[in-house]
PDB file of N, CA and C in Angstrom:
ATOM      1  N   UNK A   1     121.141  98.757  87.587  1.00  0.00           N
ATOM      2  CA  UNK A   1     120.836 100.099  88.038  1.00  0.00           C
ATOM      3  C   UNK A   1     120.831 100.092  89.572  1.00  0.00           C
ATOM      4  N   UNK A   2     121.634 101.074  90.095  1.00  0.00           N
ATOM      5  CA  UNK A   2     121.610 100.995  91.596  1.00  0.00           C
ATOM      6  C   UNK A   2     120.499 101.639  92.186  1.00  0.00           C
ATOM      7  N   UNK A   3     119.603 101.348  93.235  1.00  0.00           N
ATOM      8  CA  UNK A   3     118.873 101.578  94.226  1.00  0.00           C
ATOM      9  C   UNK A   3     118.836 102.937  93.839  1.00  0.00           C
ATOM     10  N   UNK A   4     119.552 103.864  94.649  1.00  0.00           N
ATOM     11  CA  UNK A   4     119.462 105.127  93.932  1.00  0.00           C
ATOM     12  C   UNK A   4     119.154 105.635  92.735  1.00  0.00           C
ATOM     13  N   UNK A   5     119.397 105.233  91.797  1.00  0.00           N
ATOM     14  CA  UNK A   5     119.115 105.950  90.310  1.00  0.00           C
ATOM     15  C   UNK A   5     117.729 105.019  90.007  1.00  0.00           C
ATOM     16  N   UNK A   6     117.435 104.089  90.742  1.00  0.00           N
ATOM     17  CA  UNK A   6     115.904 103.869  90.647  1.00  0.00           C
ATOM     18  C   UNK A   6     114.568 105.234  91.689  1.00  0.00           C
ATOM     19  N   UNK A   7     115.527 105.251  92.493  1.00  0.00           N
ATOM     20  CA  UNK A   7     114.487 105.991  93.083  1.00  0.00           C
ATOM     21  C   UNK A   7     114.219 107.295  92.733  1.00  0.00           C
ATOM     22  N   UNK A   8     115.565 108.112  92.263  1.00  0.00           N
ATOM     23  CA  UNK A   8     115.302 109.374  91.291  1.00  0.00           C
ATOM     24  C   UNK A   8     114.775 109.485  89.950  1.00  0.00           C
ATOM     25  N   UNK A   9     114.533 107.826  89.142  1.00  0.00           N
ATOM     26  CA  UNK A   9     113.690 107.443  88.008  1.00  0.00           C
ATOM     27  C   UNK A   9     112.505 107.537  88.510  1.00  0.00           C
ATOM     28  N   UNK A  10     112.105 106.840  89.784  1.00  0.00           N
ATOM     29  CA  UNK A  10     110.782 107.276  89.840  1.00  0.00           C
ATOM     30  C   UNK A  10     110.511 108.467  90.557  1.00  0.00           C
ATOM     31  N   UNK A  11     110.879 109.363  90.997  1.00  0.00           N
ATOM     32  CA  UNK A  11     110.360 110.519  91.773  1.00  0.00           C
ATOM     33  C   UNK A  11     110.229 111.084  89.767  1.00  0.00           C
ATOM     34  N   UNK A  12     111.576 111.331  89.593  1.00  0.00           N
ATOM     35  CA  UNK A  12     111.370 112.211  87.813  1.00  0.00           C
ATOM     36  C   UNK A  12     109.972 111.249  87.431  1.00  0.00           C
ATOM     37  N   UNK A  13     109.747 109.934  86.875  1.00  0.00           N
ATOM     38  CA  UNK A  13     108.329 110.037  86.420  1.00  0.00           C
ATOM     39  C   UNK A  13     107.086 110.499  87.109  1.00  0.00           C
ATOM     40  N   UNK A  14     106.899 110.313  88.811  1.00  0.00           N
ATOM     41  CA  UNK A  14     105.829 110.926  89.487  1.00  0.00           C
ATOM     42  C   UNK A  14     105.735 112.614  89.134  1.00  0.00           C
ATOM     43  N   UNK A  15     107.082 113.046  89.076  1.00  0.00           N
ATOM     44  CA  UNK A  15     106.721 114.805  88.634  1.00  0.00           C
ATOM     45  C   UNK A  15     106.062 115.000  87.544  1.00  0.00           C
ATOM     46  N   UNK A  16     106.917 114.047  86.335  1.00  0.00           N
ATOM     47  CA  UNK A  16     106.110 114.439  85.265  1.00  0.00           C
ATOM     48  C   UNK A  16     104.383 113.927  84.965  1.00  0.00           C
ATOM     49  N   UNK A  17     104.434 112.919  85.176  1.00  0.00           N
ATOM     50  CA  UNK A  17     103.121 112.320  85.159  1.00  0.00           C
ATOM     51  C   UNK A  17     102.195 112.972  86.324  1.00  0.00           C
ATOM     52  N   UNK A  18     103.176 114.212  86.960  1.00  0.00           N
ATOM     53  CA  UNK A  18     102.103 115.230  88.380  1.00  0.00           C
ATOM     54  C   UNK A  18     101.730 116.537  86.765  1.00  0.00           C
ATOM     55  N   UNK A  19     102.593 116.663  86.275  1.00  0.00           N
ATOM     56  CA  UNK A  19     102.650 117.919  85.524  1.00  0.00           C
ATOM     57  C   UNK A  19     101.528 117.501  83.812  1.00  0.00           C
ATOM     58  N   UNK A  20     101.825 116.433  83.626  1.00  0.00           N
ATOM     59  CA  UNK A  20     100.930 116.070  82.301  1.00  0.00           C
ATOM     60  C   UNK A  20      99.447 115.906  82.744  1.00  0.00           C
ATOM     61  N   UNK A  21      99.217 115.408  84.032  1.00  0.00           N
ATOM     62  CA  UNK A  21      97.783 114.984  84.891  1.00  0.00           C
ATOM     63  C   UNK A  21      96.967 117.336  85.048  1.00  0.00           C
ATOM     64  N   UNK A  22      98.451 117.487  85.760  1.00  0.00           N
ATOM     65  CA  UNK A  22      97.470 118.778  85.375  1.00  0.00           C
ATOM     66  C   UNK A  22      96.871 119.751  84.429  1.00  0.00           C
ATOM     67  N   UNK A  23      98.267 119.624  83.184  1.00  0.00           N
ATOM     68  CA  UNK A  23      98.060 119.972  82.001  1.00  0.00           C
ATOM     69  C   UNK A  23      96.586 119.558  81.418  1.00  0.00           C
ATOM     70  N   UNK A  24      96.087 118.720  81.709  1.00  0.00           N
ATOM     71  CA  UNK A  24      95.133 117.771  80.974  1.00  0.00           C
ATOM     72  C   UNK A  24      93.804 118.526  81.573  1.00  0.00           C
ATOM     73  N   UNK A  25      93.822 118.595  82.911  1.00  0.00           N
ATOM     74  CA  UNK A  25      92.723 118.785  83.931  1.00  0.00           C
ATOM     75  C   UNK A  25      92.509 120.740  83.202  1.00  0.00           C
ATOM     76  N   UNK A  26      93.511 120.683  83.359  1.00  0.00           N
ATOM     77  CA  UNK A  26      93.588 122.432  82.807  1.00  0.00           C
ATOM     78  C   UNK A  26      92.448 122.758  81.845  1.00  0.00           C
ATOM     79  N   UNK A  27      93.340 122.342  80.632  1.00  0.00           N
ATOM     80  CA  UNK A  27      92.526 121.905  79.092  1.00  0.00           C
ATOM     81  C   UNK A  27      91.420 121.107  78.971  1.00  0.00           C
ATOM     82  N   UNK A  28      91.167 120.278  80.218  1.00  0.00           N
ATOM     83  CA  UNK A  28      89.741 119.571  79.762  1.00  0.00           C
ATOM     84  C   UNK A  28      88.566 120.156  79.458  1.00  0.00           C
ATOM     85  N   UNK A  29      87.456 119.468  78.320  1.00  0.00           N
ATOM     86  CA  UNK A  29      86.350 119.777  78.110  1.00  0.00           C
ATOM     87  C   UNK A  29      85.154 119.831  79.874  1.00  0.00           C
ATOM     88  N   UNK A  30      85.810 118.435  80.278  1.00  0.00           N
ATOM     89  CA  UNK A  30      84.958 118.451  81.601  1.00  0.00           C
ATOM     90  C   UNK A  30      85.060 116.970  82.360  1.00  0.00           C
ATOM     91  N   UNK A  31      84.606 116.947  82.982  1.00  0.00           N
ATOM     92  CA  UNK A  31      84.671 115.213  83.841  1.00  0.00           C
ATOM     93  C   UNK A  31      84.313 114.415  83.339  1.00  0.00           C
ATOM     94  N   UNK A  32      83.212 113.986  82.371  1.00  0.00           N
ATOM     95  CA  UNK A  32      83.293 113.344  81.255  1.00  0.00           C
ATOM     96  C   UNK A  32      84.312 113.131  80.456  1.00  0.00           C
ATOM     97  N   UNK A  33      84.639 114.164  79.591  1.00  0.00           N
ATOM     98  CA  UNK A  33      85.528 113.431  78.533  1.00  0.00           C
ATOM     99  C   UNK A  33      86.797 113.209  79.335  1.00  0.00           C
ATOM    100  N   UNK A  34      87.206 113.289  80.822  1.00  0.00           N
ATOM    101  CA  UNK A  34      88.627 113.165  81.391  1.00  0.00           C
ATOM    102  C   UNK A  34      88.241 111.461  81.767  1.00  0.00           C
ATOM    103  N   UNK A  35      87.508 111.398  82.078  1.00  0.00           N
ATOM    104  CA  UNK A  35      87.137 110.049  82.403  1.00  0.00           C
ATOM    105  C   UNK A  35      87.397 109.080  81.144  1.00  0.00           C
ATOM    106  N   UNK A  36      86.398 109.433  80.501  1.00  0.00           N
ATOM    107  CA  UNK A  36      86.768 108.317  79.039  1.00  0.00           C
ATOM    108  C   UNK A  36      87.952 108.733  78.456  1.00  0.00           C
ATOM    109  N   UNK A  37      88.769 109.382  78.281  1.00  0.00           N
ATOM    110  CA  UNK A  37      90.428 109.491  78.206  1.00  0.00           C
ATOM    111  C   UNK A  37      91.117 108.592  78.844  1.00  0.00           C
ATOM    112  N   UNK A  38      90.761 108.784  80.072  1.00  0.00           N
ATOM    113  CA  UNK A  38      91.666 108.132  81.108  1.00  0.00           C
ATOM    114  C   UNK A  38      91.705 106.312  81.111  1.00  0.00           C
ATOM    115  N   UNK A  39      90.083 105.857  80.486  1.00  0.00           N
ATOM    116  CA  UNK A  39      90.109 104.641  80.228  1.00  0.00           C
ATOM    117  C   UNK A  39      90.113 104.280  78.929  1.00  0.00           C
ATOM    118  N   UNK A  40      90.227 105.051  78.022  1.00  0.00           N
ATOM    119  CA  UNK A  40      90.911 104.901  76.388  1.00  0.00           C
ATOM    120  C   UNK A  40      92.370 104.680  76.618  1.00  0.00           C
ATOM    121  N   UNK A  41      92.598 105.726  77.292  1.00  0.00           N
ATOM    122  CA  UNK A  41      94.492 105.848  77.309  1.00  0.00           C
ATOM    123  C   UNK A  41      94.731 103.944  78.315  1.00  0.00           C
ATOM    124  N   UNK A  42      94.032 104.166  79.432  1.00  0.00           N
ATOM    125  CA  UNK A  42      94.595 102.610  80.197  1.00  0.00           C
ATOM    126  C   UNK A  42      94.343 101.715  79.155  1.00  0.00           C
ATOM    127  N   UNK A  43      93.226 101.550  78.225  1.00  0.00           N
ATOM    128  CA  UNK A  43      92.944 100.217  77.261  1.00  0.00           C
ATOM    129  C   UNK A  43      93.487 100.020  76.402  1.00  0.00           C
ATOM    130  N   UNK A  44      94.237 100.901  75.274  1.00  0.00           N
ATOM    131  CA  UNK A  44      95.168 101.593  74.378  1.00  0.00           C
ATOM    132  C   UNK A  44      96.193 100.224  74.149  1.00  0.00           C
ATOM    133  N   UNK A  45      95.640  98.938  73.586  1.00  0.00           N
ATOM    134  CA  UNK A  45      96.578  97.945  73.349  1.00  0.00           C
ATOM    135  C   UNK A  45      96.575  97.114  74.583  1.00  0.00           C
ATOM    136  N   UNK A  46      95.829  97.012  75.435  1.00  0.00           N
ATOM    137  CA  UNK A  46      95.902  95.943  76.571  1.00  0.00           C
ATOM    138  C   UNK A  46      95.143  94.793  76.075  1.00  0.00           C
ATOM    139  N   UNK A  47      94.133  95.000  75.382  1.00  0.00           N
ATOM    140  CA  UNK A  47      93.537  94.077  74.532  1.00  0.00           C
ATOM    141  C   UNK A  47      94.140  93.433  73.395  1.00  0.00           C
ATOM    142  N   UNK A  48      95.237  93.688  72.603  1.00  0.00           N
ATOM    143  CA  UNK A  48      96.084  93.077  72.185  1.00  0.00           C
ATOM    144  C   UNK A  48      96.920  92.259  72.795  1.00  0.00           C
ATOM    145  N   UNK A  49      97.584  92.715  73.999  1.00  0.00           N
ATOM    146  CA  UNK A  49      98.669  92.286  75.093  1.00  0.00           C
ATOM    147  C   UNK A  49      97.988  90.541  75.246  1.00  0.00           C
ATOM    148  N   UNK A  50      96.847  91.155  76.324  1.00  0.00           N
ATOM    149  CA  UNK A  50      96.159  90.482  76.747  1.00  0.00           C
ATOM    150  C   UNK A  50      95.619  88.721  75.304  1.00  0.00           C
ATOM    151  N   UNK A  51      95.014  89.388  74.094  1.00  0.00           N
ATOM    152  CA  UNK A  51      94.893  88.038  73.436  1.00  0.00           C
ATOM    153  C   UNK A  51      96.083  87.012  73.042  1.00  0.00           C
ATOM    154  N   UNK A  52      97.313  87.545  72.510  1.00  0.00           N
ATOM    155  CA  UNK A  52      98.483  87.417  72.556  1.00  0.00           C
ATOM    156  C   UNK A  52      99.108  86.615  73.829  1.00  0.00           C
ATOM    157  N   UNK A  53      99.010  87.000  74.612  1.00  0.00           N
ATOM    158  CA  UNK A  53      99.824  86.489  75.968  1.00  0.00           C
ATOM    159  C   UNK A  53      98.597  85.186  76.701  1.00  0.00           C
ATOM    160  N   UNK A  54      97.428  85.433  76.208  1.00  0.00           N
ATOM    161  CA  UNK A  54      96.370  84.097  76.092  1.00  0.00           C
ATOM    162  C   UNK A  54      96.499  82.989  75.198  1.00  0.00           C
ATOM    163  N   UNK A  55      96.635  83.270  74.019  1.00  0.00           N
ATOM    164  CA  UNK A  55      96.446  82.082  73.131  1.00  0.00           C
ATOM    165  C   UNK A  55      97.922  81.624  72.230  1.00  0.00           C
ATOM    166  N   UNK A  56      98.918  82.798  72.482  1.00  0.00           N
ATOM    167  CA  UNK A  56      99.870  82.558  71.745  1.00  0.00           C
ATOM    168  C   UNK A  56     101.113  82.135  72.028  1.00  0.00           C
ATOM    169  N   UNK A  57     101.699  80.933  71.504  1.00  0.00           N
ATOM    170  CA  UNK A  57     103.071  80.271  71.849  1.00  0.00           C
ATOM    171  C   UNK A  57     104.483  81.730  71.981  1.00  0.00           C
ATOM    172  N   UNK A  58     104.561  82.951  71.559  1.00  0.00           N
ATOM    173  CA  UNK A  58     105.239  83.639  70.947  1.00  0.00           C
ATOM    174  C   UNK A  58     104.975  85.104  71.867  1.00  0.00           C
ATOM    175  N   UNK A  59     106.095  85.452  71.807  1.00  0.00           N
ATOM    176  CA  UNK A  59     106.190  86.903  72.636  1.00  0.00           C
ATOM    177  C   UNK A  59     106.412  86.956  74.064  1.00  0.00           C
ATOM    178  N   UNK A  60     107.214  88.139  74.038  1.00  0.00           N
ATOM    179  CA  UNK A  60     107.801  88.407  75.735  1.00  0.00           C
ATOM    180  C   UNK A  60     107.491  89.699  76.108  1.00  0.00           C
ATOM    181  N   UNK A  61     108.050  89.883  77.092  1.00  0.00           N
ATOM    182  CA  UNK A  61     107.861  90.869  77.621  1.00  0.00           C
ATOM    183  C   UNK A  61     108.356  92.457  76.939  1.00  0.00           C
ATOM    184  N   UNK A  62     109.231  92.383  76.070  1.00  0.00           N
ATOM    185  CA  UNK A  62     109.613  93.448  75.133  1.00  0.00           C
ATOM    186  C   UNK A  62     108.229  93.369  74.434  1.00  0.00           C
ATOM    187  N   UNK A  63     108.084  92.880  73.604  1.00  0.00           N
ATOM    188  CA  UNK A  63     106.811  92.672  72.527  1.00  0.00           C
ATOM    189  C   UNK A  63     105.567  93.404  73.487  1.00  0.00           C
ATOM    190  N   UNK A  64     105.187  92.632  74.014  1.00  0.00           N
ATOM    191  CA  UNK A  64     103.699  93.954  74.896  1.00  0.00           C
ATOM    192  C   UNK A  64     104.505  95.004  75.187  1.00  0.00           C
ATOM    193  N   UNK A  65     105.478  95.207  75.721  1.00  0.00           N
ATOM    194  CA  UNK A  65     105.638  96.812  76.275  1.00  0.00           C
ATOM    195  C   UNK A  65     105.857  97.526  74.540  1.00  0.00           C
ATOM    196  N   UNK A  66     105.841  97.130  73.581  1.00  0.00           N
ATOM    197  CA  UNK A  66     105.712  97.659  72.504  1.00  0.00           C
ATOM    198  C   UNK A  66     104.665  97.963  71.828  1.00  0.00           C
ATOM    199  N   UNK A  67     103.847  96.798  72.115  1.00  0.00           N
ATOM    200  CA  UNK A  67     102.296  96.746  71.582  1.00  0.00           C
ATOM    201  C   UNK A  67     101.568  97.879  72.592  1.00  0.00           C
ATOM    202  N   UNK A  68     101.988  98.175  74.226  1.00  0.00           N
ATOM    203  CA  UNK A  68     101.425  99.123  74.672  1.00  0.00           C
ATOM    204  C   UNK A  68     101.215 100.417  74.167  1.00  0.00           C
ATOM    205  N   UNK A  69     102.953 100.693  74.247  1.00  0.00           N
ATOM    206  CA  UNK A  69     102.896 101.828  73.273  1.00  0.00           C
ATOM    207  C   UNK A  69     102.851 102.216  72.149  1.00  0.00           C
ATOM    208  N   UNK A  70     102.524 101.270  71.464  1.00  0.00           N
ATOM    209  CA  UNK A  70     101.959 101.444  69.826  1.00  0.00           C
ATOM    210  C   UNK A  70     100.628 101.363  69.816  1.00  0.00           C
ATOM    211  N   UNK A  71      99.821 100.766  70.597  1.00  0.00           N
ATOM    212  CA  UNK A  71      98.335 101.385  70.752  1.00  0.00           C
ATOM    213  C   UNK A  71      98.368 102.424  71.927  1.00  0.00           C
ATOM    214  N   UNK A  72      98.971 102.991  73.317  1.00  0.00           N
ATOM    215  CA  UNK A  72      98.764 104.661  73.679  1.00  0.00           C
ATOM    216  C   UNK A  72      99.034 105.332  72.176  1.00  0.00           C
ATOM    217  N   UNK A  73     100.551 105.059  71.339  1.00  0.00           N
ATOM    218  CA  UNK A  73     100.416 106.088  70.715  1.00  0.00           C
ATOM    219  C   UNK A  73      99.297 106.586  69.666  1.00  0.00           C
ATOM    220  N   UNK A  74      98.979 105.384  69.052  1.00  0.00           N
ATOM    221  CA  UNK A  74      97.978 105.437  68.146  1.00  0.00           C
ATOM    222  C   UNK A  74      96.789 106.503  68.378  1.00  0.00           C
ATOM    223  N   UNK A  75      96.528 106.083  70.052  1.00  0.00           N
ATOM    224  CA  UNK A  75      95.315 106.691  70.520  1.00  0.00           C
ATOM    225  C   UNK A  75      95.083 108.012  70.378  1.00  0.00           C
ATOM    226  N   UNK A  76      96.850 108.397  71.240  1.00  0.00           N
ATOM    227  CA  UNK A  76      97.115 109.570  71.138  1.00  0.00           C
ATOM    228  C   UNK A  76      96.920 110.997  70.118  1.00  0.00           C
ATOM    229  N   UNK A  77      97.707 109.916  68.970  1.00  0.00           N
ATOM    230  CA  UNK A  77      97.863 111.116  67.278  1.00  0.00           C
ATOM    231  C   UNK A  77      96.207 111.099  67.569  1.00  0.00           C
ATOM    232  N   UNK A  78      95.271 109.467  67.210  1.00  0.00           N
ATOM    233  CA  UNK A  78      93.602 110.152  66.589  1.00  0.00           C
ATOM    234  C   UNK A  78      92.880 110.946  68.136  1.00  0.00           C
ATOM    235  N   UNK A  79      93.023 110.983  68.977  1.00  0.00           N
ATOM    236  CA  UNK A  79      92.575 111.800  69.891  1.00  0.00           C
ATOM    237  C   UNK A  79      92.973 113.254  69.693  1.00  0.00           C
ATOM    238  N   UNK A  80      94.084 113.533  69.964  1.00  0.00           N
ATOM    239  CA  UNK A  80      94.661 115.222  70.003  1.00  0.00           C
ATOM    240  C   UNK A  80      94.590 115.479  68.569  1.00  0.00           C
ATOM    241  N   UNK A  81      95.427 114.551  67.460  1.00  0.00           N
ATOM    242  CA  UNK A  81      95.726 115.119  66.532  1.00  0.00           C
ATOM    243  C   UNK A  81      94.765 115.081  65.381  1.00  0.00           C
ATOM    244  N   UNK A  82      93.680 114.185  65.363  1.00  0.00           N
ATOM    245  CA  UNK A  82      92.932 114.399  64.416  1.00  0.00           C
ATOM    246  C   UNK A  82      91.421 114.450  65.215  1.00  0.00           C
ATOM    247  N   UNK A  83      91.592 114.502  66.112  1.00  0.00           N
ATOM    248  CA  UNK A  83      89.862 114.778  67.090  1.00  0.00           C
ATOM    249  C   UNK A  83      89.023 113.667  66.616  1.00  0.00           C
ATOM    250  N   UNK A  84      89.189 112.509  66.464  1.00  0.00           N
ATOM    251  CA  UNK A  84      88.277 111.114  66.514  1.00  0.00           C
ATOM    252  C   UNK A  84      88.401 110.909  67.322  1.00  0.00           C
ATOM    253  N   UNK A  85      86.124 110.585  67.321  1.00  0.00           N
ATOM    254  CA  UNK A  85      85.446 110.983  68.577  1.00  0.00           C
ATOM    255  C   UNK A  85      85.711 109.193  69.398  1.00  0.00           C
ATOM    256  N   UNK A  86      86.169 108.086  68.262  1.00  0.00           N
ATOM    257  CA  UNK A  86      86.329 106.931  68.974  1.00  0.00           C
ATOM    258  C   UNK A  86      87.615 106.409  68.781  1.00  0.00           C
ATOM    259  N   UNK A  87      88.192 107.576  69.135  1.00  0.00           N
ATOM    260  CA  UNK A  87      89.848 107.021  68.714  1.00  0.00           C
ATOM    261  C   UNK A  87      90.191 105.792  69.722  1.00  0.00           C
ATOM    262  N   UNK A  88      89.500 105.310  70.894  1.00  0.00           N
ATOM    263  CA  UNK A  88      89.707 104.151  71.363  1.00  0.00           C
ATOM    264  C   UNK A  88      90.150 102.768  70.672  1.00  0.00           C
ATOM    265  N   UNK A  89      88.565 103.007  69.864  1.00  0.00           N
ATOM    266  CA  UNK A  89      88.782 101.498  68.975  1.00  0.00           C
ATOM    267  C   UNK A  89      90.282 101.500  68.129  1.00  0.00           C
ATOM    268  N   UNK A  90      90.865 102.433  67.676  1.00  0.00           N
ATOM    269  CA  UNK A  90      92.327 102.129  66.862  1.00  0.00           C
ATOM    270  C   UNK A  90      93.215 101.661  67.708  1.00  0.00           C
ATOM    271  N   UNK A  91      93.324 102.224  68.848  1.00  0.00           N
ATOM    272  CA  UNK A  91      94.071 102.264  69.399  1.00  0.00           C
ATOM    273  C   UNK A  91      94.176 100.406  70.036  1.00  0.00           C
ATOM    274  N   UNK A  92      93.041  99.442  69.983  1.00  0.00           N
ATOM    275  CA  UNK A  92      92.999  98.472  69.575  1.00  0.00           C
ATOM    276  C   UNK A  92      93.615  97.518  68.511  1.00  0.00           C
TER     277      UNK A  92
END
């Protein structure tokens, strides 16, 4: 990927991740629950990553960026889509 089409990859994710950050702030209950979102959503499978990439002979760098987003998504559906109040822990 040339220099260029990296730097218009990241300006396009800073917009969107400017536009989902406000969406959120919009709709929030309040500074509380944006807070514990914000560190559900960062933990969301880092604790998997993390035991895995500690104790285990096996896995690369594809494998966690999968396990990331298979625990954000997880988090995601029981947060928005079914309103569990500790959708953190699945997302584990």
């Amino acid at each position: 990927m040339s220099e260029w089409n990296k730097v218009r990859l990241e300006q396009w994710g800073v917009a969107v991740m400017g536009i989902l950050a406000y969406v959120l702030a919009l709709y929030a209950e309040g500074v509380y629950r944006l807070v514990k979102d914000a560190s559900a959503f960062g933990g969301a499978g880092i604790f998997v990553v993390f035991m895995v990439g500690m104790f285990a002979k096996f896995g690369s760098a594809t494998s966690a960026v999968v396990s990331l987003a298979v625990g954000a998504s997880v988090w995601l559906v029981a947060r928005c889509g079914f309103d569990f109040e500790f959708s953190y822990l699945l997302g584990w």
